[in-house]
C-alpha atoms as a PDB file:
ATOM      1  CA  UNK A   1       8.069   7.820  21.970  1.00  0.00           C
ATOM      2  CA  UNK A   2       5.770   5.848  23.964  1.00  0.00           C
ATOM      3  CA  UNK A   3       4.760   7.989  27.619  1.00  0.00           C
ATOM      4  CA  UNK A   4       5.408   4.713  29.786  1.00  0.00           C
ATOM      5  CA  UNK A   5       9.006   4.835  28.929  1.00  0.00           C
ATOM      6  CA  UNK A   6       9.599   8.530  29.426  1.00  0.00           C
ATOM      7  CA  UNK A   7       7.648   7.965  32.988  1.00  0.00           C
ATOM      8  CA  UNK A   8      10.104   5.749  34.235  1.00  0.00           C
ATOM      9  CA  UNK A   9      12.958   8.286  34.074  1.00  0.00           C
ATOM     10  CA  UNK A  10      12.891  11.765  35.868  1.00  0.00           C
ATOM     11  CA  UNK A  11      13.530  15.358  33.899  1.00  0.00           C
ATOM     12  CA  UNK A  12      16.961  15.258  35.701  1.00  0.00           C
ATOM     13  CA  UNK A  13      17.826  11.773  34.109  1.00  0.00           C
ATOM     14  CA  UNK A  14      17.124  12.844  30.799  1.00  0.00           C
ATOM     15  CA  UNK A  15      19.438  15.999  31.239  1.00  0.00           C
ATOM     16  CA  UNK A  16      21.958  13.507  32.375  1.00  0.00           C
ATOM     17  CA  UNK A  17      21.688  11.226  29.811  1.00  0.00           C
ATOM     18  CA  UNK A  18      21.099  14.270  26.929  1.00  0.00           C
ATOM     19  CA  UNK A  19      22.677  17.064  27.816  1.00  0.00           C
ATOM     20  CA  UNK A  20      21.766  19.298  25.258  1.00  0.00           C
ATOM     21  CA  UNK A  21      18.354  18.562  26.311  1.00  0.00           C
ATOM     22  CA  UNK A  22      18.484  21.773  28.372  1.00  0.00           C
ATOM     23  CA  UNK A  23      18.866  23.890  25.438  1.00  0.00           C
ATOM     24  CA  UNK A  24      15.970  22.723  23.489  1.00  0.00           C
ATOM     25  CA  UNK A  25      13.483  22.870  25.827  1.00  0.00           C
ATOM     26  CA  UNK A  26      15.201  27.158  26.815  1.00  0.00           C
ATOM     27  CA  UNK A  27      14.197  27.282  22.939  1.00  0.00           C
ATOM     28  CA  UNK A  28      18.103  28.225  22.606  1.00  0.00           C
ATOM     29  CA  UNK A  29      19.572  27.253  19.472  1.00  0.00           C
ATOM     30  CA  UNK A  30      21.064  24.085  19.107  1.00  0.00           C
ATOM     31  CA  UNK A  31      23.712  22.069  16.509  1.00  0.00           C
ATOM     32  CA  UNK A  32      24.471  18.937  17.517  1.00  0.00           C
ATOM     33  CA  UNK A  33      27.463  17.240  15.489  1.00  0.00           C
ATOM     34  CA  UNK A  34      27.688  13.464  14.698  1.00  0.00           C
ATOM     35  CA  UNK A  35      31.223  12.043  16.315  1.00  0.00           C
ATOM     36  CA  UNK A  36      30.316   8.579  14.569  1.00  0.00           C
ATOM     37  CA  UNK A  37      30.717  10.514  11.198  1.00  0.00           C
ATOM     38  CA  UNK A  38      33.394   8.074   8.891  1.00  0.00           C
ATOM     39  CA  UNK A  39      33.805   8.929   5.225  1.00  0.00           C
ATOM     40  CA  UNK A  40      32.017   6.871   2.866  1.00  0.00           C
ATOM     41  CA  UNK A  41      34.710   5.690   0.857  1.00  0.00           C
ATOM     42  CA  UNK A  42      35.596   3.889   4.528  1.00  0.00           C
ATOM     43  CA  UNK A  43      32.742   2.225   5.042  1.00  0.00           C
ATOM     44  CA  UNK A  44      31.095   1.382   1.685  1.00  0.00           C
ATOM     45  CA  UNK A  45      32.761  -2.095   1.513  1.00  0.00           C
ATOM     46  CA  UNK A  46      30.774  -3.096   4.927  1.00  0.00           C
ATOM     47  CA  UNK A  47      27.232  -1.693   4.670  1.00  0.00           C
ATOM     48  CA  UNK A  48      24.643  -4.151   4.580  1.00  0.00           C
ATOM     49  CA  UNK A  49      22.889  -2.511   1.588  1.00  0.00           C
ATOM     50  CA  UNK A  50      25.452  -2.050  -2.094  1.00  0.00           C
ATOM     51  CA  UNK A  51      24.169  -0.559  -5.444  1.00  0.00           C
ATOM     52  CA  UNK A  52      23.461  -3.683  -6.851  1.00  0.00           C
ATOM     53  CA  UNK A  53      20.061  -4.174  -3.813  1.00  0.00           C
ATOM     54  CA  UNK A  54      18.921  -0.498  -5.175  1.00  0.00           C
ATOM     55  CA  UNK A  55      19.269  -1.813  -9.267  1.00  0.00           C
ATOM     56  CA  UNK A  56      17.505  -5.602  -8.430  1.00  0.00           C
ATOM     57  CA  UNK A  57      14.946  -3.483  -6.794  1.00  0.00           C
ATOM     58  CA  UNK A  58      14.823  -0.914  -9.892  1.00  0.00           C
ATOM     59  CA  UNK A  59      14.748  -3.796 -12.125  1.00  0.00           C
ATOM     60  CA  UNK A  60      11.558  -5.443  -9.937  1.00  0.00           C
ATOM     61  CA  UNK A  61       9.227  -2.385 -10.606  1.00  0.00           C
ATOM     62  CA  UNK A  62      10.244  -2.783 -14.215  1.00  0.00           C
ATOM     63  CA  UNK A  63       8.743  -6.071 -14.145  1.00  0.00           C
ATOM     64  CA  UNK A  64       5.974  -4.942 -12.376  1.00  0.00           C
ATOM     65  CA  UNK A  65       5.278  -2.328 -15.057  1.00  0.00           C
ATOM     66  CA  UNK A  66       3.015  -4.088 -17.085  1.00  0.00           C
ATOM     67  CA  UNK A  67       0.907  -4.970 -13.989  1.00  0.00           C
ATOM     68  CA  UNK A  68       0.570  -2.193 -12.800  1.00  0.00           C
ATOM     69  CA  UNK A  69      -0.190  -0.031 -16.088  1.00  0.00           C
ATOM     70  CA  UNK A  70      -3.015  -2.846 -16.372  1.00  0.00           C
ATOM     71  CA  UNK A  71      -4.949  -1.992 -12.378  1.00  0.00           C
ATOM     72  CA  UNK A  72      -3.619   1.416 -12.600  1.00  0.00           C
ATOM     73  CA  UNK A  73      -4.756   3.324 -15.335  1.00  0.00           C
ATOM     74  CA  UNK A  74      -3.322   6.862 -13.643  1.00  0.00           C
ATOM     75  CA  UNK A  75       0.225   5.441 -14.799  1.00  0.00           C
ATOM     76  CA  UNK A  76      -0.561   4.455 -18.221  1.00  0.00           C
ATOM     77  CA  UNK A  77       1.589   7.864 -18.963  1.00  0.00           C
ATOM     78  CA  UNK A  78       4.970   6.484 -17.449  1.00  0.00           C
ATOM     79  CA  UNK A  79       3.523   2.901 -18.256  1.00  0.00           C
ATOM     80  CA  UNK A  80       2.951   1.436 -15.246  1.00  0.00           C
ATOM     81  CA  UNK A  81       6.415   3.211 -13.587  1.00  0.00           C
ATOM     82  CA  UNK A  82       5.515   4.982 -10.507  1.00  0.00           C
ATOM     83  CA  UNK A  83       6.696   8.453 -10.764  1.00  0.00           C
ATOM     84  CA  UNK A  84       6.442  11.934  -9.921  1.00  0.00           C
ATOM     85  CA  UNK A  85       7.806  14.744 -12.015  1.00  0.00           C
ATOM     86  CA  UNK A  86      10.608  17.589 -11.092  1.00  0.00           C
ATOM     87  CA  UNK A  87       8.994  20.900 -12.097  1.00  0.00           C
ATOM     88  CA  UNK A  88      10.624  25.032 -11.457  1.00  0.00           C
ATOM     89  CA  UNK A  89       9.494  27.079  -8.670  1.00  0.00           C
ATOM     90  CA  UNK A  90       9.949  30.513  -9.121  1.00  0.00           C
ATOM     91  CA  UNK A  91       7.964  32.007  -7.134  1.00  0.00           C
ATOM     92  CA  UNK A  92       9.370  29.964  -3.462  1.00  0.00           C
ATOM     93  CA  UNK A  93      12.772  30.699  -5.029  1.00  0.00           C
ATOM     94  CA  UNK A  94      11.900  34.832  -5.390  1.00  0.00           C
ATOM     95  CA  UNK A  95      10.726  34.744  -1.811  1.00  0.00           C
ATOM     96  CA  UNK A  96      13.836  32.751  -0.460  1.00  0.00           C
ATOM     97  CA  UNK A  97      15.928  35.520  -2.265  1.00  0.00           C
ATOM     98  CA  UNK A  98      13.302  38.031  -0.074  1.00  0.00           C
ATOM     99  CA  UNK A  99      13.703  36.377   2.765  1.00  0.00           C
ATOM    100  CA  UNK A 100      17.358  36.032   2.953  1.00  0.00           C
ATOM    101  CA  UNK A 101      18.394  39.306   1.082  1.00  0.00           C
ATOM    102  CA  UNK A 102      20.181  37.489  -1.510  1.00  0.00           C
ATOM    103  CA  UNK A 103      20.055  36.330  -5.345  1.00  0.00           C
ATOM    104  CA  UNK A 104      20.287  32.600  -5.544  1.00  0.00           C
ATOM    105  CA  UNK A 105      21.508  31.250  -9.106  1.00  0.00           C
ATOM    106  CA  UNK A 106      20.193  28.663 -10.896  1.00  0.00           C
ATOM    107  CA  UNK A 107      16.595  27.485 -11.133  1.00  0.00           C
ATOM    108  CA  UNK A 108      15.014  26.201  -7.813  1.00  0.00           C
ATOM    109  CA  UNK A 109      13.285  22.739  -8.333  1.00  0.00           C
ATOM    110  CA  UNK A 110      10.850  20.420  -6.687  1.00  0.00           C
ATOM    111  CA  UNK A 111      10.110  16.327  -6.433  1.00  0.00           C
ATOM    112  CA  UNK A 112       6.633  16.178  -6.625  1.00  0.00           C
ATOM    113  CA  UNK A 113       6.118  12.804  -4.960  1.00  0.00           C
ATOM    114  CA  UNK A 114       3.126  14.208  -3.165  1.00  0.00           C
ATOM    115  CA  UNK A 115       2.015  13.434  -6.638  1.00  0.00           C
ATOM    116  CA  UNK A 116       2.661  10.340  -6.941  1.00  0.00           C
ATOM    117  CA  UNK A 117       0.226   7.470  -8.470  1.00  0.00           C
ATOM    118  CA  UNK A 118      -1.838   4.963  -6.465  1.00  0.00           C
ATOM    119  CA  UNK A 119      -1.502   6.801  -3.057  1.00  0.00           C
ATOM    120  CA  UNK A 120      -0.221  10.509  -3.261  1.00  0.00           C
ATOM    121  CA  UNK A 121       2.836  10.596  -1.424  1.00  0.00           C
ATOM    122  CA  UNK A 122       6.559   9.364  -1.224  1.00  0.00           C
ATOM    123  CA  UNK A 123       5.607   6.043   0.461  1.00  0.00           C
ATOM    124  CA  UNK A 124       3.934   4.853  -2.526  1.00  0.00           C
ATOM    125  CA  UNK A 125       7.881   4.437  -3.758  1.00  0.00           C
ATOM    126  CA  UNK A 126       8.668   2.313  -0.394  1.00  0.00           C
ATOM    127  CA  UNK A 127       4.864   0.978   0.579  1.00  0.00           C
ATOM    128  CA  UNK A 128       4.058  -0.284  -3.100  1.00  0.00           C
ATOM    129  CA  UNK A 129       7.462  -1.690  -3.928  1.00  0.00           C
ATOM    130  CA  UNK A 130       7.593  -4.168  -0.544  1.00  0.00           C
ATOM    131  CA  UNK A 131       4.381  -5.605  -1.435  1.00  0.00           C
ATOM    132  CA  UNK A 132       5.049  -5.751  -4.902  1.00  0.00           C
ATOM    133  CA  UNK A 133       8.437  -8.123  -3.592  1.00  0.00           C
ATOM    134  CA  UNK A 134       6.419 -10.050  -1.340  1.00  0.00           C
ATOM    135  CA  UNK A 135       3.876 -11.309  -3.676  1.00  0.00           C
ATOM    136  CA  UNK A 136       6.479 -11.546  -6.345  1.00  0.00           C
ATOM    137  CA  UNK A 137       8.678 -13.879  -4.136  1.00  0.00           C
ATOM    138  CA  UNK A 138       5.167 -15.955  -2.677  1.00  0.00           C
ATOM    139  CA  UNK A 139       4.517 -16.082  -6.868  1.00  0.00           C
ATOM    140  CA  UNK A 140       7.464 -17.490  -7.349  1.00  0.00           C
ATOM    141  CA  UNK A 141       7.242 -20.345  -4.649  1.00  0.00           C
ATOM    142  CA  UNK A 142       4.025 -21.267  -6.074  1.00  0.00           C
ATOM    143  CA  UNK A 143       4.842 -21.861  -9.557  1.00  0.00           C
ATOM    144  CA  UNK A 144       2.687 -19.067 -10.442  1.00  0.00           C
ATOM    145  CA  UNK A 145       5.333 -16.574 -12.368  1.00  0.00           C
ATOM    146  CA  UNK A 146       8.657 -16.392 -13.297  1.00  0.00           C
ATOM    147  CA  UNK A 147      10.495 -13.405 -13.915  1.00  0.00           C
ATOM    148  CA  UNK A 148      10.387 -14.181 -17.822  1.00  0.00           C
ATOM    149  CA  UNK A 149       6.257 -13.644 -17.523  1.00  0.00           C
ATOM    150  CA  UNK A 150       4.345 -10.904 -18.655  1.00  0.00           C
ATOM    151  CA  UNK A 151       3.115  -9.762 -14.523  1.00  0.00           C
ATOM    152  CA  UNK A 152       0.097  -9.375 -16.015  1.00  0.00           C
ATOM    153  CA  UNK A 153      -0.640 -12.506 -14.969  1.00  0.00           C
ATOM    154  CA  UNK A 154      -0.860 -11.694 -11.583  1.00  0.00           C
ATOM    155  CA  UNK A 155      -4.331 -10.399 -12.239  1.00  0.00           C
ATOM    156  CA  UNK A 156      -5.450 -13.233 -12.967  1.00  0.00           C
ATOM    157  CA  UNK A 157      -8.155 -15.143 -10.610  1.00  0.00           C
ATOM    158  CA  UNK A 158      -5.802 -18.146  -9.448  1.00  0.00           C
ATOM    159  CA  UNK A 159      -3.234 -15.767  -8.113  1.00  0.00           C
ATOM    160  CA  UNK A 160      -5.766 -13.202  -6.319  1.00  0.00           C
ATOM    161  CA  UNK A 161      -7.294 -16.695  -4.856  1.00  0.00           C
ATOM    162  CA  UNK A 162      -3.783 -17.632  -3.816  1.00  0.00           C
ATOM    163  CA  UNK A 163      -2.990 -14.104  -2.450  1.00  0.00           C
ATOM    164  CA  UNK A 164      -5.935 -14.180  -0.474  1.00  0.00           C
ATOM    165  CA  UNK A 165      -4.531 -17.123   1.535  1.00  0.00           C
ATOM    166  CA  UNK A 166      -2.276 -14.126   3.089  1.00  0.00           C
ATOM    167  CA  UNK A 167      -2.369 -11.281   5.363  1.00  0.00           C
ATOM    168  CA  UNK A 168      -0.100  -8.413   5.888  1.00  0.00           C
ATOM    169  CA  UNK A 169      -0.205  -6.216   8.225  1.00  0.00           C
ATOM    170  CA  UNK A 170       1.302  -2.918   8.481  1.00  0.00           C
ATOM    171  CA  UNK A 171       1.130   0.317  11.610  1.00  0.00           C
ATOM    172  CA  UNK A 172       1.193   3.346   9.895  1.00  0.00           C
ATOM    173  CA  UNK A 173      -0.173   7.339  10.636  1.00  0.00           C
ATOM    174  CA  UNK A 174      -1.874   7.049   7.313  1.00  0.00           C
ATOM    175  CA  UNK A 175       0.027   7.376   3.775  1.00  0.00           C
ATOM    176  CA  UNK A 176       2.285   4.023   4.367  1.00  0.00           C
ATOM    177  CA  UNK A 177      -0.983   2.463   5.484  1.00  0.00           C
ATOM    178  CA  UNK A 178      -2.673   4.080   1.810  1.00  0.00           C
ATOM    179  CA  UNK A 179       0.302   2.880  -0.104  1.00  0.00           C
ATOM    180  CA  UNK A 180       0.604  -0.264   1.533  1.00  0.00           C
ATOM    181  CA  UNK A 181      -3.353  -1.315   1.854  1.00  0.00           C
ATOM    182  CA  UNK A 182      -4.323  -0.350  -1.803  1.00  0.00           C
ATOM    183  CA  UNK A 183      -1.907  -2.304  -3.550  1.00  0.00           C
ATOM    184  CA  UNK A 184      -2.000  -5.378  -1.229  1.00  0.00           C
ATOM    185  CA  UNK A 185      -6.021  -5.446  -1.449  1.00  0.00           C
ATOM    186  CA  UNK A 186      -5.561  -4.741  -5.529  1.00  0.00           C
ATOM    187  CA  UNK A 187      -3.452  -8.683  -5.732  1.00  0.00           C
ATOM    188  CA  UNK A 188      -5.469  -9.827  -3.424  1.00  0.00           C
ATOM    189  CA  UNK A 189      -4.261  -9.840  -0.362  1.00  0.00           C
ATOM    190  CA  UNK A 190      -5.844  -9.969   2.956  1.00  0.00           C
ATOM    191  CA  UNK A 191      -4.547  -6.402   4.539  1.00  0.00           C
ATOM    192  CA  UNK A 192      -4.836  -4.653   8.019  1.00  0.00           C
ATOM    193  CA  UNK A 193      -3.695  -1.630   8.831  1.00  0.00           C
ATOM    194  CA  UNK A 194      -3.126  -0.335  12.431  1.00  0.00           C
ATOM    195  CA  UNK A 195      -3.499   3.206  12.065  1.00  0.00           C
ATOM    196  CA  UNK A 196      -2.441   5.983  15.015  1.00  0.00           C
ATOM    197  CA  UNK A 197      -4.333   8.523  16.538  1.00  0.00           C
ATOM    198  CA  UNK A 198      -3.189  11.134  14.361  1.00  0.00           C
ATOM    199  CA  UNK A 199      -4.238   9.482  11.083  1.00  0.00           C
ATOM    200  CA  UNK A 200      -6.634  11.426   9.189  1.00  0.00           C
ATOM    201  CA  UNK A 201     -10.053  10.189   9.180  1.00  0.00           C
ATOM    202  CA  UNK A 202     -10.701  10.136   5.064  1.00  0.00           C
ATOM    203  CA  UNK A 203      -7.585   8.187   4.498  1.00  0.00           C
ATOM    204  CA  UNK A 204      -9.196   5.536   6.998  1.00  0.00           C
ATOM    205  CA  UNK A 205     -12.419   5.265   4.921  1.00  0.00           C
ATOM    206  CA  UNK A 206     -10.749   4.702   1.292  1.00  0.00           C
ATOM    207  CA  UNK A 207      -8.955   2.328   3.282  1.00  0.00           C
ATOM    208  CA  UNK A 208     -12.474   0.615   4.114  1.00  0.00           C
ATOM    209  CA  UNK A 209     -13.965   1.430   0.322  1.00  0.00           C
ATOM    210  CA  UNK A 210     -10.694  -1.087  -0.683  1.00  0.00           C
ATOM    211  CA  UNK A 211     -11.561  -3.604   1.503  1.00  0.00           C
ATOM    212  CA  UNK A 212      -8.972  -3.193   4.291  1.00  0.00           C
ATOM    213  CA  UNK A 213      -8.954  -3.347   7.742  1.00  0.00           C
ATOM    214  CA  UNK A 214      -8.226  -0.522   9.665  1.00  0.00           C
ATOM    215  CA  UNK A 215      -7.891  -0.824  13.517  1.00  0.00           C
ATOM    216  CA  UNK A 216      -7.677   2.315  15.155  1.00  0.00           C
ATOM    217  CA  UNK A 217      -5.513   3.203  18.034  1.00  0.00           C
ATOM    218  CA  UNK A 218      -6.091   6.210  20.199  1.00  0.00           C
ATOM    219  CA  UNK A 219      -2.531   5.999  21.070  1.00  0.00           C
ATOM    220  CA  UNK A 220       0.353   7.380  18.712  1.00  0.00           C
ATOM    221  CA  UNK A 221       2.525   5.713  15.871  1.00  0.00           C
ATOM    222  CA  UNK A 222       4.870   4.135  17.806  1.00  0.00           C
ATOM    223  CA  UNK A 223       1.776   1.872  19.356  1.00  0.00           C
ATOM    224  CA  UNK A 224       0.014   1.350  16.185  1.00  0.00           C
ATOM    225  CA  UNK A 225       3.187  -0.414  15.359  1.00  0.00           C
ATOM    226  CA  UNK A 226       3.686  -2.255  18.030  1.00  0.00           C
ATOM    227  CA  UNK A 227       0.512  -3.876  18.182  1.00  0.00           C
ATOM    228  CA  UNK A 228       0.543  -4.755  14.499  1.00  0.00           C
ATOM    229  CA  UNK A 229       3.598  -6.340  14.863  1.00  0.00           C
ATOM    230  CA  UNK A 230       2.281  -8.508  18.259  1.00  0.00           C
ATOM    231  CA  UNK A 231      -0.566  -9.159  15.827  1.00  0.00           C
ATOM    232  CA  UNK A 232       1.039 -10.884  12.900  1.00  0.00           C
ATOM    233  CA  UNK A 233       3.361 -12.698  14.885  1.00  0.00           C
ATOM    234  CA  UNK A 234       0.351 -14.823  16.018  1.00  0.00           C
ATOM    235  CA  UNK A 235      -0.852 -15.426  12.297  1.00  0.00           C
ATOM    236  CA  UNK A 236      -0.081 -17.746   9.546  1.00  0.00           C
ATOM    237  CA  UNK A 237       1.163 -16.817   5.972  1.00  0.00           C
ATOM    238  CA  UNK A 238       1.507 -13.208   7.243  1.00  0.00           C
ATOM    239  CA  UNK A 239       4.021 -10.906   6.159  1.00  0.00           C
ATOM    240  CA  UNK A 240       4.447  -7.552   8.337  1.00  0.00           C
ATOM    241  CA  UNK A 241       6.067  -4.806   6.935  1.00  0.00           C
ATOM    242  CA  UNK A 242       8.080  -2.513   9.571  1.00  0.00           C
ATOM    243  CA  UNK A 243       8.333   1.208   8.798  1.00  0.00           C
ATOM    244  CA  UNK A 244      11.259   1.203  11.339  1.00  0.00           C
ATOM    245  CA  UNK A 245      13.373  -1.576  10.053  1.00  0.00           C
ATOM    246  CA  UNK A 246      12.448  -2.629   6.642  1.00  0.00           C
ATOM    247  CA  UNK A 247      15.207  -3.275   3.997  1.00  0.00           C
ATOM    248  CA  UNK A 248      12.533  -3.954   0.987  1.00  0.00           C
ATOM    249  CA  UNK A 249      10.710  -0.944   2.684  1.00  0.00           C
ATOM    250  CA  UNK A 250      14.175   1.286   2.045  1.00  0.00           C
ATOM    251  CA  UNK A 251      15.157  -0.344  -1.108  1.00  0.00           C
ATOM    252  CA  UNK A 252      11.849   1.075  -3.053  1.00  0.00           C
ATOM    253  CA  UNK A 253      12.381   4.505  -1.803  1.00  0.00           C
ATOM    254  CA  UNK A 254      15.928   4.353  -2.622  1.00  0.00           C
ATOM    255  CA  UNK A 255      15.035   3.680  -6.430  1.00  0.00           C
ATOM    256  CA  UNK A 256      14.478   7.582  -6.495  1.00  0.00           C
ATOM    257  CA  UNK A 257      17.936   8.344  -6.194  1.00  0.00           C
ATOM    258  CA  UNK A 258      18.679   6.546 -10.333  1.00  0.00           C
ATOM    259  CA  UNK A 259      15.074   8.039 -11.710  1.00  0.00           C
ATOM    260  CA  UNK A 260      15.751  11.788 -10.503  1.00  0.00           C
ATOM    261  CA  UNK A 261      19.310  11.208 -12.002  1.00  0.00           C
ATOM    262  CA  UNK A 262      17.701  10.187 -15.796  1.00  0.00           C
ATOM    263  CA  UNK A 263      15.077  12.644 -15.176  1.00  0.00           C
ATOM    264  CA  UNK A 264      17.333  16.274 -14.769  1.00  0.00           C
ATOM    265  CA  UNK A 265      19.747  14.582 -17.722  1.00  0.00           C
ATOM    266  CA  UNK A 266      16.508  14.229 -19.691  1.00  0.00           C
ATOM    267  CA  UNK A 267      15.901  18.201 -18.857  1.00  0.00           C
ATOM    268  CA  UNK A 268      19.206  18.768 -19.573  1.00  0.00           C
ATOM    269  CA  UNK A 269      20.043  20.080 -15.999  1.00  0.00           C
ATOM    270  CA  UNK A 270      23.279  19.750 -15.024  1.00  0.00           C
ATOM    271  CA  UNK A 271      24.392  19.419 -11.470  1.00  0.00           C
ATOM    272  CA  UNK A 272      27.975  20.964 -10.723  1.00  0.00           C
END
């Protein structure tokens, strides 16, 4: 939250405005219910997202596959899909049963997206796959692919010449900024990455090894994304990609939902 704001208002407003505000700052303990909670089955005919944005997104990294098996070699094993792998932990699950004096049944598992290809963490899902959309859809407009193409072509020297006619600019604390900075360099594009105060200082420098700008912010996130976003709205052909609003942003991460479901039927694990 940026300090400026909070300045503005007085301890007493905030208590006014959040009462419960009180509490967490006594350290008592809290639960805070939603009253905007509505059953899904009321509401699914009006969100702005439906199943068939998550399965054209599936279907775009599919396309993608080839592509990326080809600049990728660390996903030749999934071929080109970028995945992570669900794997037992016994040992957290013996010392939950410690912890809480109680036998839990079952096996206790883990998503290891902190695994995952290209950038090592769950916003290579989100980071990767909005790129991936833009340059397919800027592709497209250019006569350079269709979607009956091998993507392979995309490596090609007219499209990373065409790509680099682009810029896209992203604020990020450091693994969005990975995600988002090594693929976009890899087709080409023209990247810059506004990264916050907190962001460590080796991400920053693979950044630079890939031929992206970083600009660094002593502020926090919330700055670092501002000023990206005041920065690419005074530039042509550039695309920014908002951590705080971004459908295509949402839409990758969401494919995880359909790949967990194939991967615990592929293991045989049944949810009940």
């Amino acid at each position: 939250m940026n300090p400026q704001y909070i300045n503005r208002k007085s301890i007493h407003d905030w208590y006014k405005s959040y009462p419960l505000l009180k509490q967490f700052m006594t350290t008592q303990e809290v639960i805070w219910l939603n009253n905007n909670l509505k059953n899904f089955a009321e509401i699914k005919n009006v969100l702005p997202l439906k199943i068939d944005d998550i399965t054209d997104a599936a279907k775009r990294l599919e396309r993608f596959a080839p592509y990326i098996n080809l600049v990728f070699p660390e996903t030749e094993q999934n071929n080109g899909i970028i995945e992570s792998q669900i794997m037992k932990i016994p040992d957290a699950q013996k010392a939950l049963e410690k912890i809480f004096c109680l036998k839990l049944s079952g096996n206790l598992l883990i998503k290891r997206d902190d695994q995952l290809p290209i950038s090592g963490s769950i916003k290579a899902r989100g980071g990767v796959y909005e790129v991936l959309k833009h340059a397919e859809t800027l592709a497209i407009q250019e006569n350079l692919l269709t979607h009956r193409d091998n993507y392979k072509i995309l490596n090609s020297e007219i499209c990373h010449r065409f790509f680099n006619k682009h810029h896209i600019i992203v604020g990020s604390t450091g693994n969005l900024g990975l995600s988002i900075g090594i693929m976009g360099a890899q087709l080409g594009f023209k990247v810059t990455v506004h990264m916050s105060s907190d962001a460590q200082q080796w991400k920053k420098n693979l950044l630079k090894t890939k031929g992206v700008s970083v600009i660094e912010h002593s502020e926090d996130y919330g700055i670092a994304v501002k000023k990206g976003r005041l920065s690419a709205r005074n530039m042509n052909h550039c695309h920014f990609i908002d951590d705080e609003n971004s459908k295509d942003l949402f839409l990758g991460y969401s494919v995880a939902g359909g790949r967990l479901k194939q991967q615990l039927e592929q293991q045989k694990i049944i949810i009940e």
